[in-house]
C-alpha atoms as a PDB file:
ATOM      1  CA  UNK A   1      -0.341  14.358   6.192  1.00  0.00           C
ATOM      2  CA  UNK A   2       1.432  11.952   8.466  1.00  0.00           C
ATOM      3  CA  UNK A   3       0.972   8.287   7.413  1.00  0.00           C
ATOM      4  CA  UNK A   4       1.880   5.159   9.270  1.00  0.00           C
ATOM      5  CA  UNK A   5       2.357   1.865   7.023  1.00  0.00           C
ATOM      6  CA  UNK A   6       1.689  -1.092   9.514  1.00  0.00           C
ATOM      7  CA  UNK A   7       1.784  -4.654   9.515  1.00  0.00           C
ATOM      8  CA  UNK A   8       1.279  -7.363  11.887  1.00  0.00           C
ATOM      9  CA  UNK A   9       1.779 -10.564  12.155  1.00  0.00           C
ATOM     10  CA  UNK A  10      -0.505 -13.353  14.670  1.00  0.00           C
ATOM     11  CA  UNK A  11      -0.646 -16.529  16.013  1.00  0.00           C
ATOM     12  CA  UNK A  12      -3.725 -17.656  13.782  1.00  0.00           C
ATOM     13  CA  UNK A  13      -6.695 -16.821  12.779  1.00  0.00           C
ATOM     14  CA  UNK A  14      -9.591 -15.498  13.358  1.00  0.00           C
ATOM     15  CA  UNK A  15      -9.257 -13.512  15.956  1.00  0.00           C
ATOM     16  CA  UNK A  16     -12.602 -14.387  17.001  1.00  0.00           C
ATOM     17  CA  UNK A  17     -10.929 -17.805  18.331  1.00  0.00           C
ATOM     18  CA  UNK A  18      -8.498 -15.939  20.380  1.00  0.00           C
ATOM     19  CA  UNK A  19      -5.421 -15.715  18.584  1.00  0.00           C
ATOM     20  CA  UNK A  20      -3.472 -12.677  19.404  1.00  0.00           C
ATOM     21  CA  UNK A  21      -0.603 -10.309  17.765  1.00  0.00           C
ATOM     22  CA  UNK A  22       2.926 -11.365  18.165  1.00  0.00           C
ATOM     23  CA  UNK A  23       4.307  -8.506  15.973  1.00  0.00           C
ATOM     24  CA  UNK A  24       3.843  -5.505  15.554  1.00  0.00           C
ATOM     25  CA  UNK A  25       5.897  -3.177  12.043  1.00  0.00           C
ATOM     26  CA  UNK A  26       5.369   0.033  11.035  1.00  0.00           C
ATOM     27  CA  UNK A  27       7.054   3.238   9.342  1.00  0.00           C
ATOM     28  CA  UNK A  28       6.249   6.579   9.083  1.00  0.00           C
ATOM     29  CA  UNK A  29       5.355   8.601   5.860  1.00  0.00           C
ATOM     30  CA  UNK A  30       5.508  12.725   6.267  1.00  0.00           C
ATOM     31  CA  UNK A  31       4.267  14.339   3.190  1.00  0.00           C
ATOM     32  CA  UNK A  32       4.647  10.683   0.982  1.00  0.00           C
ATOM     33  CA  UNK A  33       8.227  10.936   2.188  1.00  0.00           C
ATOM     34  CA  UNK A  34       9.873   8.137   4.338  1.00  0.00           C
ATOM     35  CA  UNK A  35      10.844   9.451   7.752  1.00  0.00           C
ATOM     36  CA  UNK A  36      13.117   6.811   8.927  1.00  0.00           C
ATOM     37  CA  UNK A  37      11.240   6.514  12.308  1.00  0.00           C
ATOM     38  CA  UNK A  38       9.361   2.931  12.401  1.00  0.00           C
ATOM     39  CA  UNK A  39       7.926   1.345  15.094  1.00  0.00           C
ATOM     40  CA  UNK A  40       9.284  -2.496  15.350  1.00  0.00           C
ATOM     41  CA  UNK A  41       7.982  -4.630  18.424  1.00  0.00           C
ATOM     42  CA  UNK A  42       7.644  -8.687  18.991  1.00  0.00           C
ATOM     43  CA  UNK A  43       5.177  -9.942  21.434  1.00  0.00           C
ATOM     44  CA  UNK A  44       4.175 -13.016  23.969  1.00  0.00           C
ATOM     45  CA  UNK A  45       1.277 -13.638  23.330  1.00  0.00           C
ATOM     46  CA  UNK A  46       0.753 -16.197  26.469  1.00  0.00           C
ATOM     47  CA  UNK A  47      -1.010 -18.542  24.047  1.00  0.00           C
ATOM     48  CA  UNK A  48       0.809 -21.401  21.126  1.00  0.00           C
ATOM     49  CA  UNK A  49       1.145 -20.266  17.845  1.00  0.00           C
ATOM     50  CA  UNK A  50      -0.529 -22.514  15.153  1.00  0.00           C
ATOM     51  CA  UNK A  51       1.837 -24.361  13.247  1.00  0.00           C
ATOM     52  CA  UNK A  52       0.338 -23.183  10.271  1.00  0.00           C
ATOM     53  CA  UNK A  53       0.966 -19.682  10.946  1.00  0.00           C
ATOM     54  CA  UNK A  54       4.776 -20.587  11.712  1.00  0.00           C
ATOM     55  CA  UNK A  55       4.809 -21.710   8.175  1.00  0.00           C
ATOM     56  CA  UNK A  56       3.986 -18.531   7.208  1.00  0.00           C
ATOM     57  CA  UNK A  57       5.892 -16.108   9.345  1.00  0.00           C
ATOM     58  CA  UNK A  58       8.426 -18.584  10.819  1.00  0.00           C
ATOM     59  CA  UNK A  59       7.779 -16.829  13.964  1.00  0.00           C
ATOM     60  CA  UNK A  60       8.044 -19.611  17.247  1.00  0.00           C
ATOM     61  CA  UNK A  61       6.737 -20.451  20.730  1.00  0.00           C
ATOM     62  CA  UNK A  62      10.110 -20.407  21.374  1.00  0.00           C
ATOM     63  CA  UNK A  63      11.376 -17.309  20.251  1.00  0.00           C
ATOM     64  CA  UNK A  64       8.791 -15.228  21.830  1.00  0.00           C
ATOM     65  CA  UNK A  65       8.944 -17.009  25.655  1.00  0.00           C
ATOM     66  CA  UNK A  66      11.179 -14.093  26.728  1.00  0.00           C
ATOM     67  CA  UNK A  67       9.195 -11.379  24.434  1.00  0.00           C
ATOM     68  CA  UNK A  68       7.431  -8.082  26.157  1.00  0.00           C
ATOM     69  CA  UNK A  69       3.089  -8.379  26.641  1.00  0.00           C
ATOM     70  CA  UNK A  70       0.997  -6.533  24.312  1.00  0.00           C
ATOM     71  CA  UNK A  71       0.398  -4.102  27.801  1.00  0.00           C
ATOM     72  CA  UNK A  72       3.818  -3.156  28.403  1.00  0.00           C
ATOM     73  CA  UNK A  73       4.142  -1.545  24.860  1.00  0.00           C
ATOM     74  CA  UNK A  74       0.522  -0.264  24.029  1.00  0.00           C
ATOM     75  CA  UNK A  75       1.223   3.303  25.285  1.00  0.00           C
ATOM     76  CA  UNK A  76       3.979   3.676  23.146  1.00  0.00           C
ATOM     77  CA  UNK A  77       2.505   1.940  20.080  1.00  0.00           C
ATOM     78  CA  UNK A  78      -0.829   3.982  20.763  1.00  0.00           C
ATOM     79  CA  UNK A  79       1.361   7.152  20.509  1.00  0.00           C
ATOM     80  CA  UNK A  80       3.611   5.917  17.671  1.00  0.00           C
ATOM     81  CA  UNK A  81      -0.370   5.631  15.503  1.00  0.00           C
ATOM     82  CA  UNK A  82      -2.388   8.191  17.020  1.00  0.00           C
ATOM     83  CA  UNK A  83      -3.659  10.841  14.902  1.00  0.00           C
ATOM     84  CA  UNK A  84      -2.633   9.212  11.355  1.00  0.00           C
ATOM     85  CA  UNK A  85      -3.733   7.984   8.583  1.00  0.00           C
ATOM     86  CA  UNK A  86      -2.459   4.041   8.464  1.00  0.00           C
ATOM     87  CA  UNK A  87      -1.681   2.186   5.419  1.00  0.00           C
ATOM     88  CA  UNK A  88      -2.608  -1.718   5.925  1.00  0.00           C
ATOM     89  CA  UNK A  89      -3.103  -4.563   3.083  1.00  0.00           C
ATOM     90  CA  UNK A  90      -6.063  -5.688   3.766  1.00  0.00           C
ATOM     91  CA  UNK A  91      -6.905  -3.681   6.740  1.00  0.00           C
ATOM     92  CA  UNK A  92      -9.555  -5.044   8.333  1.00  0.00           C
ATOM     93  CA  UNK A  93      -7.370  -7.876   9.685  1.00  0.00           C
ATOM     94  CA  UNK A  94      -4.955  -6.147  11.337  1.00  0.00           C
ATOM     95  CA  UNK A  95      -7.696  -3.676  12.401  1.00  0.00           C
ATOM     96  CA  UNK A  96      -9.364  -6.127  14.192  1.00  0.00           C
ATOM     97  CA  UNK A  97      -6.517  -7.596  16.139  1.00  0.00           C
ATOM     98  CA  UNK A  98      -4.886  -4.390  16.983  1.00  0.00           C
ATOM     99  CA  UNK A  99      -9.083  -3.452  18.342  1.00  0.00           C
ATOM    100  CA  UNK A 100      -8.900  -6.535  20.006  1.00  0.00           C
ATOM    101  CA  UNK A 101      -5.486  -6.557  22.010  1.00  0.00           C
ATOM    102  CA  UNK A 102      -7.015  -2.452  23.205  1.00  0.00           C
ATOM    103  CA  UNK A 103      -9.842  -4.188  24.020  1.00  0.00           C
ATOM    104  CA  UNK A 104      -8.447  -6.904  26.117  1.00  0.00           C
ATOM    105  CA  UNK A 105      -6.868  -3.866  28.421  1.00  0.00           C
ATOM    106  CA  UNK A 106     -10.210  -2.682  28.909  1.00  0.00           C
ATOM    107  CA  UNK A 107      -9.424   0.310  27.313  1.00  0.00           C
ATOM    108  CA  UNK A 108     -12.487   1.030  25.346  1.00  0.00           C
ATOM    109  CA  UNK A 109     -11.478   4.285  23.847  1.00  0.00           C
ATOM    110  CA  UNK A 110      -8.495   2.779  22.310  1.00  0.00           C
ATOM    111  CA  UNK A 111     -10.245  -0.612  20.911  1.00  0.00           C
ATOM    112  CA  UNK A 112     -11.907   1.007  17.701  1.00  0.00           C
ATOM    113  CA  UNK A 113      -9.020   2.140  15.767  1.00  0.00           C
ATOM    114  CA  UNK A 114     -11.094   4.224  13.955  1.00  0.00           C
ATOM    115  CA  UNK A 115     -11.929   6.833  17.340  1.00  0.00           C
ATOM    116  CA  UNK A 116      -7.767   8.166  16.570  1.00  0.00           C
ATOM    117  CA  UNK A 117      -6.804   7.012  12.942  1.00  0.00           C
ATOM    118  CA  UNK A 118      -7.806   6.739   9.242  1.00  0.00           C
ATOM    119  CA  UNK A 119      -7.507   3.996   8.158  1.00  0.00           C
ATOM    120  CA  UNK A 120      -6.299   3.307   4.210  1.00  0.00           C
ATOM    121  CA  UNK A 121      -6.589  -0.186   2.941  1.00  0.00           C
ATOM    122  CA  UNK A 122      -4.563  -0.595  -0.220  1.00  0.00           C
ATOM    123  CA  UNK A 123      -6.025  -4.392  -0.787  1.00  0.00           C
ATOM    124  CA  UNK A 124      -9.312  -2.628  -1.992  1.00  0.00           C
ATOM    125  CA  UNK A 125      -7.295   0.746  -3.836  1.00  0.00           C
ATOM    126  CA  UNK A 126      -5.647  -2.116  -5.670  1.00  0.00           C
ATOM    127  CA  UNK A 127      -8.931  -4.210  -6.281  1.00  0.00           C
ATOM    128  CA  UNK A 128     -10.400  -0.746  -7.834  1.00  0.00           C
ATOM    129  CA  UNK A 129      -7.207  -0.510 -10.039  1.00  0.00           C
ATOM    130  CA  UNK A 130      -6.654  -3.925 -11.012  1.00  0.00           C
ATOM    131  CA  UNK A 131      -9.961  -6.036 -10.714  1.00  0.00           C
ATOM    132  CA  UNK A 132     -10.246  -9.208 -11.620  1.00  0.00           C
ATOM    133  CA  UNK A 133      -6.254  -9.460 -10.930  1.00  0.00           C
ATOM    134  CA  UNK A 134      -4.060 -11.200  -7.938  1.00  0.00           C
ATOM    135  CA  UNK A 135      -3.825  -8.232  -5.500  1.00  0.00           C
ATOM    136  CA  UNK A 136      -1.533 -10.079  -2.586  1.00  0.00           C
ATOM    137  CA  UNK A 137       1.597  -7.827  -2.478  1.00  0.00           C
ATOM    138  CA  UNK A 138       3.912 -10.180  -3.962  1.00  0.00           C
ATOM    139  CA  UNK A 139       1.555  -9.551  -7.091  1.00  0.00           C
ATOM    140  CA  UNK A 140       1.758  -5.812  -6.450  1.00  0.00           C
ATOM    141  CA  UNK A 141       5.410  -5.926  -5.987  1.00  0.00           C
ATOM    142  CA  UNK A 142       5.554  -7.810  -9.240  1.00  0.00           C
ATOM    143  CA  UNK A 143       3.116  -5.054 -11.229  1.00  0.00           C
ATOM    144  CA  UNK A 144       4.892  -1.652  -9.950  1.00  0.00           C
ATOM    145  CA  UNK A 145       8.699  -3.472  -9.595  1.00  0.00           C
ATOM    146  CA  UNK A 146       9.128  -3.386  -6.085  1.00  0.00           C
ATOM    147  CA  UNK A 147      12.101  -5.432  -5.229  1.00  0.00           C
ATOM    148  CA  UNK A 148      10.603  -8.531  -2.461  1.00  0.00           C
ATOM    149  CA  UNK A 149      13.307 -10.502  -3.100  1.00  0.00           C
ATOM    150  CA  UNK A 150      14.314 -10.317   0.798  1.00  0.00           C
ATOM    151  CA  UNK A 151      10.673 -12.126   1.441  1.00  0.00           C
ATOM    152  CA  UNK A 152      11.283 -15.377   1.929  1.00  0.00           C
ATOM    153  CA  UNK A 153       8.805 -15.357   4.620  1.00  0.00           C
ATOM    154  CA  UNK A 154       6.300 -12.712   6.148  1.00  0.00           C
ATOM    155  CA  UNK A 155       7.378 -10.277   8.717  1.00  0.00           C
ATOM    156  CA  UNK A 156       5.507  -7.540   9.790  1.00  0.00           C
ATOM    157  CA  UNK A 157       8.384  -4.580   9.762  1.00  0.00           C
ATOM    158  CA  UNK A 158       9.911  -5.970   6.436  1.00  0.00           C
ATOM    159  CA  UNK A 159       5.845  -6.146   4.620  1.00  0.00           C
ATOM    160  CA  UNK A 160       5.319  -2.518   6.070  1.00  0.00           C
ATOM    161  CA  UNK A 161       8.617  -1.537   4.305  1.00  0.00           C
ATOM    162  CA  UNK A 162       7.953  -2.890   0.856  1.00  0.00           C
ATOM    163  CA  UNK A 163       3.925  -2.418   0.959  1.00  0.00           C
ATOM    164  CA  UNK A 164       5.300   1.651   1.755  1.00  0.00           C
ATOM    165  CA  UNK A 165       7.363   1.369  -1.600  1.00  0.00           C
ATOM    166  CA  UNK A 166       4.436  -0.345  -3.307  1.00  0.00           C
ATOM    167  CA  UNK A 167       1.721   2.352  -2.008  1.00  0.00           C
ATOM    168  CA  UNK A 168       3.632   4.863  -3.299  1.00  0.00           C
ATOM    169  CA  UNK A 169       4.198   3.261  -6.698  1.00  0.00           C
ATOM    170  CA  UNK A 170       0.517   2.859  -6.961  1.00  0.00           C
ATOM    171  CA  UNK A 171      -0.308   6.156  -5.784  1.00  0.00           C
ATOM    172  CA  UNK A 172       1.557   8.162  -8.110  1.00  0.00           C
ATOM    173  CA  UNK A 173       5.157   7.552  -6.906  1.00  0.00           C
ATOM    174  CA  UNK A 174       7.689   9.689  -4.410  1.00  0.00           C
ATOM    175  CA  UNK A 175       7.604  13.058  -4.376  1.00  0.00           C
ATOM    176  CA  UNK A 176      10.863  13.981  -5.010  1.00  0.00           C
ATOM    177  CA  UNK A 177      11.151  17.073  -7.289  1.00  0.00           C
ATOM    178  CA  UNK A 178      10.214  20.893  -5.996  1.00  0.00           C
ATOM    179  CA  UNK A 179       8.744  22.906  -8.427  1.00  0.00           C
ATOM    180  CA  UNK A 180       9.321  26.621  -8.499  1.00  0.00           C
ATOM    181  CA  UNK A 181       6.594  27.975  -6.274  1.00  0.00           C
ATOM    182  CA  UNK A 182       5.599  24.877  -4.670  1.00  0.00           C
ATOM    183  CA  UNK A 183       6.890  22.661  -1.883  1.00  0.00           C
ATOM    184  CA  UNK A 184       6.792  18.926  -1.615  1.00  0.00           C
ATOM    185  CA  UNK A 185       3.484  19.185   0.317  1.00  0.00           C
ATOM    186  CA  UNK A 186       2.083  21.808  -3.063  1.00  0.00           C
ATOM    187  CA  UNK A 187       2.029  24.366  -0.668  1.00  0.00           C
ATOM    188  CA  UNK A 188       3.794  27.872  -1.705  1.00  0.00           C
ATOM    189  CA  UNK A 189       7.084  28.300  -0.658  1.00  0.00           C
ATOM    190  CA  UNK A 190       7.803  31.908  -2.325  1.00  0.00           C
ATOM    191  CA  UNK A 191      11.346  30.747  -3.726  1.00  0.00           C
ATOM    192  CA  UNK A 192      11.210  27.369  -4.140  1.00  0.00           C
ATOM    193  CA  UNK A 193      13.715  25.502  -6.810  1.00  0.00           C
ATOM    194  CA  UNK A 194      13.999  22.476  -9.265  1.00  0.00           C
ATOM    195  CA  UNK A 195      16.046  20.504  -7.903  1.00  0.00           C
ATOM    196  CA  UNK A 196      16.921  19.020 -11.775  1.00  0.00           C
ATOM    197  CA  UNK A 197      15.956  19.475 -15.322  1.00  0.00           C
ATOM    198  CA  UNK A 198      16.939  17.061 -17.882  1.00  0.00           C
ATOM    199  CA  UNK A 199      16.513  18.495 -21.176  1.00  0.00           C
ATOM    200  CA  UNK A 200      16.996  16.408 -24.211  1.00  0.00           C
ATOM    201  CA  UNK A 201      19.999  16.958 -26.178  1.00  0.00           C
ATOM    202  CA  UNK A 202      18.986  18.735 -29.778  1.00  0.00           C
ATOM    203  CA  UNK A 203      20.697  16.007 -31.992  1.00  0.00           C
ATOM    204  CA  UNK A 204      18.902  13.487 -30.615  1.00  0.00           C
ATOM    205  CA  UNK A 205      17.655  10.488 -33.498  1.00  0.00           C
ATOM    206  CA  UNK A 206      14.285  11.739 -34.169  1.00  0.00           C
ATOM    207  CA  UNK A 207      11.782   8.872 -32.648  1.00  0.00           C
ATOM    208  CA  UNK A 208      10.906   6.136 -35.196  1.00  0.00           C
ATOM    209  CA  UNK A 209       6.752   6.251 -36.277  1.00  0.00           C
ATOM    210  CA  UNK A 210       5.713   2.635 -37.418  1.00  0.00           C
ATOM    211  CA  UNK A 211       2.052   3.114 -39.267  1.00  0.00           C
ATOM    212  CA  UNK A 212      -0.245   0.473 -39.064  1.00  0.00           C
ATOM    213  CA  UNK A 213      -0.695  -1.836 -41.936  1.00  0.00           C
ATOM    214  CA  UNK A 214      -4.106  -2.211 -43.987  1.00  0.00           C
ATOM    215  CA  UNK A 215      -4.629  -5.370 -42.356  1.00  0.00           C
ATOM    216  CA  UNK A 216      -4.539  -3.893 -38.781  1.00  0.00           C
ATOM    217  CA  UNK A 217      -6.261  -0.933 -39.709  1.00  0.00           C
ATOM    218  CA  UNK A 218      -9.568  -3.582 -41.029  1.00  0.00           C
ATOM    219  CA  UNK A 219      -8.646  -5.699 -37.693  1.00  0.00           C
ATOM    220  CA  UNK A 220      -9.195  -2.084 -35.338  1.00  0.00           C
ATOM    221  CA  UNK A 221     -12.106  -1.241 -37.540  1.00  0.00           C
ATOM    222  CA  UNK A 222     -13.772  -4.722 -36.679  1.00  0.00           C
ATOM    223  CA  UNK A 223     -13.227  -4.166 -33.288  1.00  0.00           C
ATOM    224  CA  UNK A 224     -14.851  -1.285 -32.898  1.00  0.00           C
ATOM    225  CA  UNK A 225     -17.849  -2.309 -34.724  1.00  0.00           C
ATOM    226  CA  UNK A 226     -17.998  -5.294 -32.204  1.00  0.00           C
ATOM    227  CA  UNK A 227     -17.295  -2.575 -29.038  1.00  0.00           C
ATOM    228  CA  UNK A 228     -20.102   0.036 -30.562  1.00  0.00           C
ATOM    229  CA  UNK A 229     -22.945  -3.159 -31.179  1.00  0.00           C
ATOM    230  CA  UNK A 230     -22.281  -3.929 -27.464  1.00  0.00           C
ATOM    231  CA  UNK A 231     -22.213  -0.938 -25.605  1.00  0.00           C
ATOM    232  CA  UNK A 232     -25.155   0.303 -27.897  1.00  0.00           C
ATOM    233  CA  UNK A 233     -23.479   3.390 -28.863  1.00  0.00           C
ATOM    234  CA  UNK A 234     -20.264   4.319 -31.088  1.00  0.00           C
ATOM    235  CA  UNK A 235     -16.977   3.853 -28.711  1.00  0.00           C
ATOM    236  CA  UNK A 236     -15.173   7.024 -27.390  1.00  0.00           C
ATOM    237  CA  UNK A 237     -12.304   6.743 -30.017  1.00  0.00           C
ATOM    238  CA  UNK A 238     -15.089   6.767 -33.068  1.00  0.00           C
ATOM    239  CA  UNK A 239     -16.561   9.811 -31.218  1.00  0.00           C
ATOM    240  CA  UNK A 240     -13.260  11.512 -30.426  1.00  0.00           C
ATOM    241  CA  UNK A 241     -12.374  10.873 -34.130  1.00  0.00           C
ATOM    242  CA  UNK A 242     -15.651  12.231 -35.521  1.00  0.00           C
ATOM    243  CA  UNK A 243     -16.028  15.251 -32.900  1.00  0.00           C
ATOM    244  CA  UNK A 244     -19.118  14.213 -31.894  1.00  0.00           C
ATOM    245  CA  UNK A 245     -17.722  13.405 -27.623  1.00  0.00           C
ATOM    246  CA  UNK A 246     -19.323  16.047 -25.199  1.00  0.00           C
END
């Protein structure tokens, strides 16, 4: 499958009040491998960017006066997007600008992102894998060690970059190794090789067991007394324990 990570970055928001893209990021995935193609653009958006949204991306009126229109590049971003699968943090604001700015062309096809791409938002994977936890992707990058340290503030081809490393951290990671009869995509490949086995050497120190201690044995044993009165029904370790798990 051929992925696009995208990120954009506006002069406000909503876009319901007419604010507008002024940047455009995004690089390609083939097969959960980076390509090294990205698409990188920055926009005039013929309207002031809110000084709070300078704060944020440090992007100014200034440095976009001499910038190309969202018109003279939307052929070549359509074609850069069409047909894949996009990867956006919190998708359905960058969605809805990027519908907007097709929409603003008059070109109807193009303003529902959804008539040429799928569309992948990892804000809600991550909400499903971590609820009740910070989910911005400073807090992801933090969770799966993806090194931000170049984000001092946000930019749309630098976020697409590390929110790539962080999707594929939470998705399983890279695939980098070939199995024997499999390529990268699982498909068969009829002679494929490992690229690498590490085997442990024989003499290594045998690995160190610790038991548990009466005391935390009688604290586990407590706790699953409190676990089986509230769900109503003896836990999956007591029943995985007593054989008794269907």
């Amino acid at each position: 499958m051929r992925s696009v990570v995208l990120d954009t970055e506006t002069t406000g928001m909503p876009v319901t009040e007419g604010h507008r893209i002024i940047e455009i990021g995004c690089v390609e995935l083939m097969g959960r491998r980076l390509t090294g193609r990205h698409f990188h653009v920055y926009l005039q958006p013929d309207r002031e960017v809110d000084e709070g949204a300078v704060a944020v991306h440090g992007i100014t009126n200034e440095f976009l006066a001499d910038k190309p229109r969202f018109k003279d590049i939307a052929d070549e971003f359509f074609e850069f997007i069409n047909g894949a699968q996009l990867i956006i943090h919190n998708a359905a604001f960058d969605v809805g600008f990027i519908n907007n700015e097709f929409a603003l062309l008059g070109q109807a096809e193009r303003a529902d992102v959804n008539n040429y791409c799928t569309v992948l938002d990892t804000l809600l994977l991550a909400r499903e894998r971590h609820p009740g936890q910070r989910n911005n992707l400073d807090a992801l990058c933090k969770r799966y060690g993806v090194d931000n340290s170049g984000r001092d503030l946000h930019g749309a081809l630098l976020d697409a970059e590390i929110l790539a490393d962080v999707y594929l951290a939470m998705t399983g990671g890279q695939t980098t190794l070939s199995l024997a009869g499999s390529g990268a995509d699982g498909s068969a490949t009829g002679g494929g090789q490992v690229s690498e086995i590490r085997r442990l050497p024989a003499d290594r120190p045998r690995t160190r067991v610790i038991q548990a201690t009466a005391e935390e044995l009688e604290a586990h044993a407590m706790r699953l007394a409190v676990i089986e009165k509230s769900a109503g029904g003896p836990p999956l370790w007591v029943q995985l324990e007593s054989g008794t798990h269907q």
